[in-house]
Structures are given as structure tokens and as C-alpha cells.
C-alpha atoms as a PDB file:
ATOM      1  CA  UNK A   1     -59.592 -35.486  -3.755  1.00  0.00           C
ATOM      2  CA  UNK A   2     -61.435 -33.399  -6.646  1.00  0.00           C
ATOM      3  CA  UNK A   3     -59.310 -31.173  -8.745  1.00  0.00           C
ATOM      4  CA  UNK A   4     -58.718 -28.143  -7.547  1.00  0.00           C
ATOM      5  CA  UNK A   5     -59.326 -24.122  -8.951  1.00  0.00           C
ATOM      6  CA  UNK A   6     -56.205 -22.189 -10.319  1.00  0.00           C
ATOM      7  CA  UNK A   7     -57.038 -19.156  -9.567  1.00  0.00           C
ATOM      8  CA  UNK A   8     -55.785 -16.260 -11.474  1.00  0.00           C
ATOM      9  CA  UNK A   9     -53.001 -13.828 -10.294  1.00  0.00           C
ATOM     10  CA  UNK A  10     -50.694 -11.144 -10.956  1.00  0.00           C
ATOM     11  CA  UNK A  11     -47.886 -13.248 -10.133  1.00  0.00           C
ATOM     12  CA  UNK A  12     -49.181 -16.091 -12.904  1.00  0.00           C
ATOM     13  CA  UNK A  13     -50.264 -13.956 -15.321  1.00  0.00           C
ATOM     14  CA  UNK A  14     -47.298 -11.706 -15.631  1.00  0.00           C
ATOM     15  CA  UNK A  15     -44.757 -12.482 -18.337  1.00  0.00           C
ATOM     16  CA  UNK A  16     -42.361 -10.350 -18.229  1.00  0.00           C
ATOM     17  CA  UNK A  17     -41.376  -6.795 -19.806  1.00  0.00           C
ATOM     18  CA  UNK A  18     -43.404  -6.120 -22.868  1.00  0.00           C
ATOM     19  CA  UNK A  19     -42.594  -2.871 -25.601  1.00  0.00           C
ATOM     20  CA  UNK A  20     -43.972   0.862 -24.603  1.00  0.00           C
ATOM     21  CA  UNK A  21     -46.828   0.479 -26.020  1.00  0.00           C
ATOM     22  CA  UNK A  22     -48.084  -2.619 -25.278  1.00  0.00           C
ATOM     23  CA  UNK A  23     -47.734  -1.628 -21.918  1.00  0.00           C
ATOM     24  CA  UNK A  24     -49.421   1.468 -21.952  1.00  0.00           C
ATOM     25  CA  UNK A  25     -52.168   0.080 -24.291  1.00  0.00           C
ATOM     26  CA  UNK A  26     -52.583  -2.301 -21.277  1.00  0.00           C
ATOM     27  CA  UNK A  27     -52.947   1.074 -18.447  1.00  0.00           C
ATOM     28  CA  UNK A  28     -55.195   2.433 -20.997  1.00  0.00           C
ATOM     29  CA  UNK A  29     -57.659  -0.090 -20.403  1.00  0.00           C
ATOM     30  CA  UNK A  30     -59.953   1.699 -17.739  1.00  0.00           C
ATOM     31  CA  UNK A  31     -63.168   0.157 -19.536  1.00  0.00           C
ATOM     32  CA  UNK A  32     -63.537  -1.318 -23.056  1.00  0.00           C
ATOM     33  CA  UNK A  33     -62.910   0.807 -25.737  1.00  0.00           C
ATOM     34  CA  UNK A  34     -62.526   1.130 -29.579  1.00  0.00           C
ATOM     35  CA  UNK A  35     -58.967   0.311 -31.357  1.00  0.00           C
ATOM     36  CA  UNK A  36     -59.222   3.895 -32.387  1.00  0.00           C
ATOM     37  CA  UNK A  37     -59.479   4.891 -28.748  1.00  0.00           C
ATOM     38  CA  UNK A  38     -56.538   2.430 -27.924  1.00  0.00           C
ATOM     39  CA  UNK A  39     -53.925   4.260 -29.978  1.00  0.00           C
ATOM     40  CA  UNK A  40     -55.413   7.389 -29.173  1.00  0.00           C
ATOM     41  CA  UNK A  41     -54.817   6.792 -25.832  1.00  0.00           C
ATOM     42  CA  UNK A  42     -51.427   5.481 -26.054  1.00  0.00           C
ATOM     43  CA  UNK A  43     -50.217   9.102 -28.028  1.00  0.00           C
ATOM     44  CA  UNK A  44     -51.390  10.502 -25.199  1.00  0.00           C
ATOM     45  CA  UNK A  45     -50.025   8.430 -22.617  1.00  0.00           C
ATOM     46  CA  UNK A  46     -45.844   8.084 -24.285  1.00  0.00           C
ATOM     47  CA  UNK A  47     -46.758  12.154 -25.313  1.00  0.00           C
ATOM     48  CA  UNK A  48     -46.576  10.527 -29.730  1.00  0.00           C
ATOM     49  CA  UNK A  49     -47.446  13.751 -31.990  1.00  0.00           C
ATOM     50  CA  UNK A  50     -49.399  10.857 -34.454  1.00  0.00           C
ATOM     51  CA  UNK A  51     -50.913   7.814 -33.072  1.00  0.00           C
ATOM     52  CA  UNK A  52     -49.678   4.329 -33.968  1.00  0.00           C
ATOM     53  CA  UNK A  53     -51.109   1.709 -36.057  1.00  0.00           C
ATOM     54  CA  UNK A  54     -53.695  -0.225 -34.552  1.00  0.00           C
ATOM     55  CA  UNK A  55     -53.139  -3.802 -36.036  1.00  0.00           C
ATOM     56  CA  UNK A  56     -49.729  -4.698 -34.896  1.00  0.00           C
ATOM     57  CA  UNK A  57     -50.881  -4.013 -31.157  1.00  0.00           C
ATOM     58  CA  UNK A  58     -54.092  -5.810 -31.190  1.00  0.00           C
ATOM     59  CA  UNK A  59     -52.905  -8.709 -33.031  1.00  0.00           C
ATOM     60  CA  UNK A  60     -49.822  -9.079 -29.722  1.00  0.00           C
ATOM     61  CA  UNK A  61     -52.334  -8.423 -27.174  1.00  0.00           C
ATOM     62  CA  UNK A  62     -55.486 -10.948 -28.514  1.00  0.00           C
ATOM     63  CA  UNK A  63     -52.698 -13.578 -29.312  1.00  0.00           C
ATOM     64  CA  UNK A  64     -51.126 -13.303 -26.145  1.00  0.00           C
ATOM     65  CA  UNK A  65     -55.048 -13.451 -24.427  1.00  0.00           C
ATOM     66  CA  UNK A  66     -54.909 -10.371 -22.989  1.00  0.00           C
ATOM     67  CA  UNK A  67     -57.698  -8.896 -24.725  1.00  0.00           C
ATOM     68  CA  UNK A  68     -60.904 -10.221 -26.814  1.00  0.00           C
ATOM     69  CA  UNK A  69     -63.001  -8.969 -29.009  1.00  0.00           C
ATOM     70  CA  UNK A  70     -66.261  -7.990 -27.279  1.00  0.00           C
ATOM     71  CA  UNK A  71     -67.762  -7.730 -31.192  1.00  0.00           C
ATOM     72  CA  UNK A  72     -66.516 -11.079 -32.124  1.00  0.00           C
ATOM     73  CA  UNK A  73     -68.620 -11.348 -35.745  1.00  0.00           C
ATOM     74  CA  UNK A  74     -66.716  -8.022 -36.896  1.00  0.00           C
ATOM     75  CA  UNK A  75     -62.879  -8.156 -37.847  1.00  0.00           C
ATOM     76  CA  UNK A  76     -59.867  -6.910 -36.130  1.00  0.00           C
ATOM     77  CA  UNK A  77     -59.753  -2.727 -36.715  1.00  0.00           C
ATOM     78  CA  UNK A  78     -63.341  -2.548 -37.896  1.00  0.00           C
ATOM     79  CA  UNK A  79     -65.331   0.545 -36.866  1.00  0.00           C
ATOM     80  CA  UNK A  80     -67.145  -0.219 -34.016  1.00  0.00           C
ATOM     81  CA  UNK A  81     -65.294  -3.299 -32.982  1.00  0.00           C
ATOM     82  CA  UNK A  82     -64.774  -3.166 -29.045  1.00  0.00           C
ATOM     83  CA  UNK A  83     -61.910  -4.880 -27.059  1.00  0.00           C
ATOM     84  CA  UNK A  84     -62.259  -5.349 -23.671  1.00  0.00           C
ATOM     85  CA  UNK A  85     -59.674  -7.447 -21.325  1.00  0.00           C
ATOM     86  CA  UNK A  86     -59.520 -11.092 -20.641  1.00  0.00           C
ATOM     87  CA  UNK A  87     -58.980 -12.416 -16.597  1.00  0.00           C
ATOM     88  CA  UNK A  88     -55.435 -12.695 -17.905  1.00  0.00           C
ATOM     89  CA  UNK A  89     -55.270  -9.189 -19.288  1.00  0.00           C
ATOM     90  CA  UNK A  90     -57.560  -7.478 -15.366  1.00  0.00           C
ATOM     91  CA  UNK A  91     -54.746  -9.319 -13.754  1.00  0.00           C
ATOM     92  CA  UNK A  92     -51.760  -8.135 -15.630  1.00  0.00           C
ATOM     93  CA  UNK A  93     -53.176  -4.699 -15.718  1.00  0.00           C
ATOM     94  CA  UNK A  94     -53.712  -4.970 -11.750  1.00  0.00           C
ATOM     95  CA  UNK A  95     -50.036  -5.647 -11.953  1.00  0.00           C
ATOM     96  CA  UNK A  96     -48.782  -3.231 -14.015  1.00  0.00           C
ATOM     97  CA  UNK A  97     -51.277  -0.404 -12.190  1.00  0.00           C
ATOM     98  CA  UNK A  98     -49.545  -1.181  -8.713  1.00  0.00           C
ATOM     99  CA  UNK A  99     -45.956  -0.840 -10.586  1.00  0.00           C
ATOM    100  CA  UNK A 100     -47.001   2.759 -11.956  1.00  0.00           C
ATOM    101  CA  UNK A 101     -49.285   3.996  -8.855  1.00  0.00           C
ATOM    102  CA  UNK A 102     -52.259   3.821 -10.888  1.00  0.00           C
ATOM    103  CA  UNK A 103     -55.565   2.498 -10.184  1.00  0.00           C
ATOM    104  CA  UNK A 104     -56.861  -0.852 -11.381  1.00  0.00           C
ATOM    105  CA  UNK A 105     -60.496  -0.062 -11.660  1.00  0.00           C
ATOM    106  CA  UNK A 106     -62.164  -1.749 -14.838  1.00  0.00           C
ATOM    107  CA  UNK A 107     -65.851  -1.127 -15.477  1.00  0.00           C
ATOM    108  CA  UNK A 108     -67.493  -3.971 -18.256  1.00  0.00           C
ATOM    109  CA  UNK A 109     -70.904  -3.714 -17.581  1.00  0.00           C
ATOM    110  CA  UNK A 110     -73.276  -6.003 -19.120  1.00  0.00           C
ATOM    111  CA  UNK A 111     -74.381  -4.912 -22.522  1.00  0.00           C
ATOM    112  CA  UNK A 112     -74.651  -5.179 -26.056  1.00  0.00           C
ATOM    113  CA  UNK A 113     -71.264  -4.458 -27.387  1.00  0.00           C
ATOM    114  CA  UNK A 114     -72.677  -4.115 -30.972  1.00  0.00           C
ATOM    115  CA  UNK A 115     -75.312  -1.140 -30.296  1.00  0.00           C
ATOM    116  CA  UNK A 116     -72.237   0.452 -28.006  1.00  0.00           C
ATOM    117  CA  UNK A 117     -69.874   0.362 -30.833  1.00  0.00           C
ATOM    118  CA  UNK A 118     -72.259   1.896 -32.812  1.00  0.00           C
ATOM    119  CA  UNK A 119     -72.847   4.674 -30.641  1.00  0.00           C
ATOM    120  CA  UNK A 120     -69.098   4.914 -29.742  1.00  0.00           C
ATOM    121  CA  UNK A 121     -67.528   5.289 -33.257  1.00  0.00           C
ATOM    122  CA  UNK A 122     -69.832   8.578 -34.150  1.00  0.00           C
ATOM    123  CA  UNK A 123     -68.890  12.178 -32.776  1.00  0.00           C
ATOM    124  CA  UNK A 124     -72.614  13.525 -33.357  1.00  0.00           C
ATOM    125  CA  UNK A 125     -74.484   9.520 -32.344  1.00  0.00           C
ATOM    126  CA  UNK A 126     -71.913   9.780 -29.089  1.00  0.00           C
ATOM    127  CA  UNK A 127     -73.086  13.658 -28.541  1.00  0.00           C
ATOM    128  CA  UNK A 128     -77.179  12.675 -28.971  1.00  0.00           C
ATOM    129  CA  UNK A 129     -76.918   9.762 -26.786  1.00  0.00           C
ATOM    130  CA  UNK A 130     -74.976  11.609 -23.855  1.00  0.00           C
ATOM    131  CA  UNK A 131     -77.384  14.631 -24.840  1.00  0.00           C
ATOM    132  CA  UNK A 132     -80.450  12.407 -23.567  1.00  0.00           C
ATOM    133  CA  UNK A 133     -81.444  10.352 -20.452  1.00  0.00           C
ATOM    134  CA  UNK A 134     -84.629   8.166 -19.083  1.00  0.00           C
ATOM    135  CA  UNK A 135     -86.703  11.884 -19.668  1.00  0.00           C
ATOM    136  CA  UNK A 136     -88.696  12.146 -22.669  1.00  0.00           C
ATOM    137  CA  UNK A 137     -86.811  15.069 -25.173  1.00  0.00           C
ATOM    138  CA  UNK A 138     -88.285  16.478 -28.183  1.00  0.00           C
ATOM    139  CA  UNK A 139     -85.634  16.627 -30.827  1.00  0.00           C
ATOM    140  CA  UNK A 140     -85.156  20.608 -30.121  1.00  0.00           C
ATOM    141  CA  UNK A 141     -84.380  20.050 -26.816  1.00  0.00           C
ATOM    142  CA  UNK A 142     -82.201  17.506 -27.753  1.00  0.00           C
ATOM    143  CA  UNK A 143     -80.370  19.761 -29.737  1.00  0.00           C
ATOM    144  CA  UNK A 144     -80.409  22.762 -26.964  1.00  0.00           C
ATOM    145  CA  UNK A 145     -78.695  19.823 -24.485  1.00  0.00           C
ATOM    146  CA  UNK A 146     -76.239  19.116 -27.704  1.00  0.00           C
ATOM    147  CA  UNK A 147     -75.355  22.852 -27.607  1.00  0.00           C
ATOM    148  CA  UNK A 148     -74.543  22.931 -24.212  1.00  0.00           C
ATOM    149  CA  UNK A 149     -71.560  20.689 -24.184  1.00  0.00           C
ATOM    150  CA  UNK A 150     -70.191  21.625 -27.996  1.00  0.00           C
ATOM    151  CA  UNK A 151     -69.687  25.272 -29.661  1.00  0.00           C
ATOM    152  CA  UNK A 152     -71.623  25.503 -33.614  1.00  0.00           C
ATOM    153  CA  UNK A 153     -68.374  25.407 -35.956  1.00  0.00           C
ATOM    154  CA  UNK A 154     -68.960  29.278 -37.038  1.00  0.00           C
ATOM    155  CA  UNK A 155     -68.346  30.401 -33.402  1.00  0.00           C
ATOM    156  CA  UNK A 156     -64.750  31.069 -32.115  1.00  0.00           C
ATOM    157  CA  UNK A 157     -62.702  29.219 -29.706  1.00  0.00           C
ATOM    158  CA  UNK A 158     -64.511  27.863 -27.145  1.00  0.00           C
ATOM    159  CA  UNK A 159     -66.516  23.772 -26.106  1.00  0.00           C
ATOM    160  CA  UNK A 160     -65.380  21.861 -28.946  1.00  0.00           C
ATOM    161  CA  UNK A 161     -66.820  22.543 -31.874  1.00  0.00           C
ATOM    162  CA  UNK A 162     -69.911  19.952 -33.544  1.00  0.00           C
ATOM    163  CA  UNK A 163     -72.186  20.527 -36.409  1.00  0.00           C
ATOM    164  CA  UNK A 164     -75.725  18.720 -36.482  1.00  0.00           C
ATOM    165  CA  UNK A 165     -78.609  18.669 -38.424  1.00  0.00           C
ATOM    166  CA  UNK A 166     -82.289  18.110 -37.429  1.00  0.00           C
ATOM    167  CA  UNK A 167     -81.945  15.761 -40.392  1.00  0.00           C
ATOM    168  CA  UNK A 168     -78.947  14.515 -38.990  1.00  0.00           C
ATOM    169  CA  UNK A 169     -80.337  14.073 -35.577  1.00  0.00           C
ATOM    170  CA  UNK A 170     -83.843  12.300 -37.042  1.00  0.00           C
ATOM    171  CA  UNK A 171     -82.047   9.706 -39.020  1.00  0.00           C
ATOM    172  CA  UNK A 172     -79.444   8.571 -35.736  1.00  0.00           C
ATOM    173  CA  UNK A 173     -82.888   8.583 -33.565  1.00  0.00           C
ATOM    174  CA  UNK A 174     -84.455   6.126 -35.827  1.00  0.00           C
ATOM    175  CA  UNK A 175     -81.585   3.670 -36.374  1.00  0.00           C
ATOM    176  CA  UNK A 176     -80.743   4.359 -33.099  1.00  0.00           C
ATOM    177  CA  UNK A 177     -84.692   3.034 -32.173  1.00  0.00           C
ATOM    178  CA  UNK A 178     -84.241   0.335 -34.896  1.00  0.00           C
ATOM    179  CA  UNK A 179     -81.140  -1.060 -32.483  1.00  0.00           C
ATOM    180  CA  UNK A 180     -83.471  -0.618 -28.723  1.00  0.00           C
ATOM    181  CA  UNK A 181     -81.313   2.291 -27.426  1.00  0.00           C
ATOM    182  CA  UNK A 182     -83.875   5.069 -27.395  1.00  0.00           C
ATOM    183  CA  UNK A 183     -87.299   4.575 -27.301  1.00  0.00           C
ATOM    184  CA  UNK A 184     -89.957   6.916 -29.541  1.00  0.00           C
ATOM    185  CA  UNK A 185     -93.079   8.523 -27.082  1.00  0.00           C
ATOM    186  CA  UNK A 186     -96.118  10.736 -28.574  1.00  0.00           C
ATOM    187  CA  UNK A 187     -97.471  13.456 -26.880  1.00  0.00           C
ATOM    188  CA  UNK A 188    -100.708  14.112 -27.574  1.00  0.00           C
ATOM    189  CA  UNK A 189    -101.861  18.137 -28.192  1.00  0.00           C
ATOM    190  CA  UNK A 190    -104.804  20.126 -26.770  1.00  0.00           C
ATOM    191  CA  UNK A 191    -105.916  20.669 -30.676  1.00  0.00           C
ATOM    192  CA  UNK A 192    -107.315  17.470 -31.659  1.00  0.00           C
ATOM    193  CA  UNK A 193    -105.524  18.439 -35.300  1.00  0.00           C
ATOM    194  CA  UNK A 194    -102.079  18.856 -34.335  1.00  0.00           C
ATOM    195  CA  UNK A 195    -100.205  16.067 -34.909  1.00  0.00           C
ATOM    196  CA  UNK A 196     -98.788  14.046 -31.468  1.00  0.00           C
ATOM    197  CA  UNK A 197     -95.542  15.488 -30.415  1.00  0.00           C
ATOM    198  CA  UNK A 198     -92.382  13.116 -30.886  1.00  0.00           C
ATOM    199  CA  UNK A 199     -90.440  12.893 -28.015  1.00  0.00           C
ATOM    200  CA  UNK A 200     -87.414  10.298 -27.305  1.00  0.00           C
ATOM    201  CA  UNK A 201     -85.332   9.207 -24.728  1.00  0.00           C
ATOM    202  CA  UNK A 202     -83.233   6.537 -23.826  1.00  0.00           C
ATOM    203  CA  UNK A 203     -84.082   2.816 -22.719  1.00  0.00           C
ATOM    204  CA  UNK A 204     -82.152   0.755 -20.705  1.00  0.00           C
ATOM    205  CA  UNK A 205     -79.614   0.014 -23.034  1.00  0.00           C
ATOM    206  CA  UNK A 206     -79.355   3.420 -23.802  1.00  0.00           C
ATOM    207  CA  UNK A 207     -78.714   4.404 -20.563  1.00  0.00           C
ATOM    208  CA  UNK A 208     -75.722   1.778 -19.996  1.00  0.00           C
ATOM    209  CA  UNK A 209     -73.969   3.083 -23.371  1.00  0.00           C
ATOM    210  CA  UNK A 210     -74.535   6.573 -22.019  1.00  0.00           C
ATOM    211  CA  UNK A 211     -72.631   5.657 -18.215  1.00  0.00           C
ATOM    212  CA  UNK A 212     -70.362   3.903 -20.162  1.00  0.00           C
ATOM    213  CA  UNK A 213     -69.071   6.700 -22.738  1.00  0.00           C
ATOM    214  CA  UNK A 214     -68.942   9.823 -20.010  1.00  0.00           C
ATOM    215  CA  UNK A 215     -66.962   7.307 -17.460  1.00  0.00           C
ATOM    216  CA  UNK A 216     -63.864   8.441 -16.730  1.00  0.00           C
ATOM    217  CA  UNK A 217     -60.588   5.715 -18.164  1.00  0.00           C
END
């Protein structure tokens, strides 16, 4: 008789009660996120006026193989390292979800983790890549989208506030095309002398990071 396939439960994986917050850092996995997002998420979640330290929390959940490192070459706490759960860690949060009346969804698409961290630890490269989509933008229009969703910092209360150069936004496009998540288009002018018009929008790559960051979790 050939060995047979443990499959992976609630039941098996479950180990018992673990602290606050490695239980809510658990919930708060709705998709993979940034440690920064993590404790962010837990404040929010046990109502903490200032969010705790990441380390100690990572360290018990990788060690325990509830989450891994979707950036393995980059260290624990590094900007733009992503986590993302284990089989273990969908299973236990399954269980946990049912306890609390939550839901158990978990989106991981298929990407590169690297080019999403990069996108996901930057206000303004987060607010140019959700600013864009598979239509081709000049960078003013870019901007106009940009202003649409955030307030200028010398207005009053209001979207929340983000400040952006043109410079700003020319030197994300290009390292942004340098990593194959937006992709550079000329459009050429009536007037043989005017210079093609630089347009960008996002490839396919692009447009995963972009579902990914305005999903809800």
C-alpha cells in the first residue's frame, strides 16, 4: 500500500492559545503584506495608540512556520520584505477566522514579491502605480489621477494629503521601468519637430501589484 497524503487541517495545525497579538497578526493576514503593515494592523485591530515592534512577532510566527518570507534574500524587518502565510499559517487562520466570525479569504497571487515590495513600502511609488492602469498616461495625467485620490499638503482638511514632484514622478517611472512594472510608449506628433510624447502605463506585473495594493484585508 503506498504512503498516504496528510493533508492539512485546522484541527492539526492548531496549537493552542497564542498572545493578543500573535493572534491578531494572524486575522490580519487578508493577503501578504509588509512587517510595517503587520503592526500597523494589529494597533488597529487591539485599538494600541503606538504600534508594536515588529521583530519579536515575526521571529514567533516564521519559527513556529506560520509565515515565510516571500523576499527570502532580504532580512527579517527590511523595507520591502513581504510575509505571506505558510499552509500551516491559511489553516490556522481558517481556524481562528471561524472562532471570531471573520472571513478566511487569502489572496497570494503569483508575482514578483521583490518589485511589489518595492512599490508597497513608498506612499508616492504606491499612489503612481494605483494612479495608472493597462492605458497609456502621460506623466500630467498621471499626476491629475494622483490628485484625485490625495489633497496637495497646502490645502485644508480633506483626501489625505501627498506631495509629488514631476521630478519625483520621472525618477519612480524609470526605476519603476528598470524593474518591468510599467512600460514607456512614444507618441508620435503631427510636427515632425516635436519631440514623441512619453506616455506610460502599467504591464502585467504592474497590474497584479496594482489589484494587489487597493484589495481590501
Amino acid at each position: 500500500m503506498g504512503a498516504t497524503t496528510r493533508h492539512i487541517t485546522a484541527r492539526s495545525t492548531y496549537t493552542g492559545p497564542t498572545n493578543d497579538r500573535t493572534t491578531a497578526a494572524i486575522l490580519t493576514f487578508g493577503k501578504p503584506k509588509l512587517a510595517s503593515e503587520i503592526v500597523c494592523d494589529i494597533a488597529e485591530r487591539l485599538t494600541l495608540s503606538v504600534p508594536p515592534k515588529p521583530t519579536p512577532i515575526l521571529k514567533e510566527l516564521e519559527k513556529r512556520e506560520i509565515t515565510k518570507r516571500l523576499t527570502p534574500s532580504l532580512p527579517r524587518g527590511r523595507p520591502g520584505t513581504v510575509y505571506g502565510l505558510t499552509a500551516k499559517g491559511r489553516a490556522l487562520r481558517a481556524h481562528l477566522c471561524e472562532e471570531h466570525g471573520l472571513s478566511s479569504v487569502y489572496r497570494q497571487l503569483i508575482i514578483n514579491w521583490h518589485c511589489y515590495g518595492w512599490v508597497a513600502c513608498g506612499r508616492q511609488k504606491k499612489a503612481i502605480i494605483c494612479a495608472m492602469s493597462d492605458e497609456a498616461l502621460t506623466p500630467k495625467e498621471i499626476l491629475q489621477e494622483i490628485k484625485k485620490r490625495y489633497r496637495p499638503r497646502t490645502q485644508g482638511a480633506g483626501a489625505e494629503p501627498m506631495g509629488i514632484s514631476r521630478q519625483n514622478l520621472n525618477d519612480i517611472l524609470q526605476k519603476a521601468i528598470q524593474r518591468e512594472i510599467v512600460i514607456r510608449e512614444e507618441e508620435h506628433r503631427k510636427r515632425r519637430k516635436r519631440k514623441p510624447l512619453a506616455m506610460y502605463r502599467l504591464s502585467k506585473t504592474g497590474l497584479k501589484i496594482k489589484q494587489l495594493l487597493t484589495s481590501a484585508a
